[in-house]
Protein backbone atom coordinates (compact mmCIF):
# COMPACT_ATOMS: atom_id res chain seq x y z
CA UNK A 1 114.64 71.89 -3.38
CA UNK A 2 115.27 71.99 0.40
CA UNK A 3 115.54 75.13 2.52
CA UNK A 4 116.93 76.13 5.70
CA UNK A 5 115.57 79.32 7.23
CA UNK A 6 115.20 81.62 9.79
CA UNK A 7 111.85 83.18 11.10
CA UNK A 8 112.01 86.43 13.21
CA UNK A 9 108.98 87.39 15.58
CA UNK A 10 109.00 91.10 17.07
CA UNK A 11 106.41 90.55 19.54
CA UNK A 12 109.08 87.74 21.37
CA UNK A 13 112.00 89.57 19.92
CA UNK A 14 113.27 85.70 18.96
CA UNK A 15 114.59 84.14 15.97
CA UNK A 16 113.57 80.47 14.85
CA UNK A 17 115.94 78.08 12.66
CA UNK A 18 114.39 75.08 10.81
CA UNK A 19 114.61 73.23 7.53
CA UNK A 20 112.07 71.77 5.19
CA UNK A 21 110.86 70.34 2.41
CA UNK A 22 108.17 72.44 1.68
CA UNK A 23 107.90 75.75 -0.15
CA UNK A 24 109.22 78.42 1.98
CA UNK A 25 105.55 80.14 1.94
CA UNK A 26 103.46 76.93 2.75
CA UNK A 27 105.85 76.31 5.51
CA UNK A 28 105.66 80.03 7.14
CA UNK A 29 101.99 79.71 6.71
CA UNK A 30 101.64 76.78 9.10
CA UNK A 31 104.21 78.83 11.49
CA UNK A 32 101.50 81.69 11.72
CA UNK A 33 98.75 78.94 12.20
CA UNK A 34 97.92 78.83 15.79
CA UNK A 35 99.30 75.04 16.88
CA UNK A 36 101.53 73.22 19.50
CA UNK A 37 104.96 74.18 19.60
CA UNK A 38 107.54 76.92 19.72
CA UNK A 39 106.44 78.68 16.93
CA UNK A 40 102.42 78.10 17.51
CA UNK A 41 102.26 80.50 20.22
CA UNK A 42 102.03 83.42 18.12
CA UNK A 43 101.34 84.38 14.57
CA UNK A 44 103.74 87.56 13.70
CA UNK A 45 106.58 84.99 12.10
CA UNK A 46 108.46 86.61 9.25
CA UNK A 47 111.05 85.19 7.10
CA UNK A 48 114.38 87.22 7.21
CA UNK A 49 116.75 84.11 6.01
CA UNK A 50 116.97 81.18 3.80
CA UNK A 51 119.43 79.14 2.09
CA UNK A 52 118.59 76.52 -0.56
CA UNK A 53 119.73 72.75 -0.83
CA UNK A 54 119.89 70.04 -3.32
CA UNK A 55 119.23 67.40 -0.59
CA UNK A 56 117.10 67.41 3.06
CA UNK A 57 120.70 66.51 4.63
CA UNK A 58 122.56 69.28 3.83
CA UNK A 59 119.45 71.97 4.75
CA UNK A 60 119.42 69.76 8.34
CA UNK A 61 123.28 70.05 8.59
CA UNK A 62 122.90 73.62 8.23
CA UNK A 63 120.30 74.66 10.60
CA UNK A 64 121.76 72.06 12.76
CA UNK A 65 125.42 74.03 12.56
CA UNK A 66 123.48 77.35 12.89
CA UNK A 67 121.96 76.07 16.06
CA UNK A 68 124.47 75.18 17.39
CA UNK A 69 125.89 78.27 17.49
CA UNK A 70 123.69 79.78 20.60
CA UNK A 71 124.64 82.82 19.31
CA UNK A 72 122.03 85.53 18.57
CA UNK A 73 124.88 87.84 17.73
CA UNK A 74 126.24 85.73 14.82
CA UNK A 75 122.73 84.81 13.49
CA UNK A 76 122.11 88.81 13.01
CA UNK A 77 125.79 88.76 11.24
CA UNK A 78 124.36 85.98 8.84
CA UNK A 79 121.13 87.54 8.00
CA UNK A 80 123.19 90.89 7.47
CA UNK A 81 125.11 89.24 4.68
């Protein structure tokens, strides 16, 4: 299974779209770790979305289409759903 999913940290007030091949917990796990990158920065991460795939294309189409957006606005309207 393949996931794409959004992460939500109150202490930056940001959301974070990705996909992966990993288990949703294992991969929010190494968000929280303290590394390089976007997400490395801090460790409050919580998962407030995810959709599930049958293939790593589709999940990247997705978050790709959902980035693409810029729109914090219509993320919120997606997680409200």
């Amino acid at each position: 299974m393949f996931h794409t999913y959004i992460l939500y940290s109150a202490a930056l007030d940001r959301y974070y779209v990705g996909s992966t091949r990993d288990v949703l917990a294992e991969r929010l796990r190494r968000h929280n770790a303290h590394h390089k990158g976007f997400t490395g920065k801090i460790s409050d991460w919580a998962l407030v979305y995810s959709e599930s795939f049958d293939t790593f294309e589709a999940a990247y189409a997705r978050e790709r289409q959902i980035k693409s957006w810029k729109s914090r606005k219509k993320i919120e309207e997606l997680i409200g759903n």
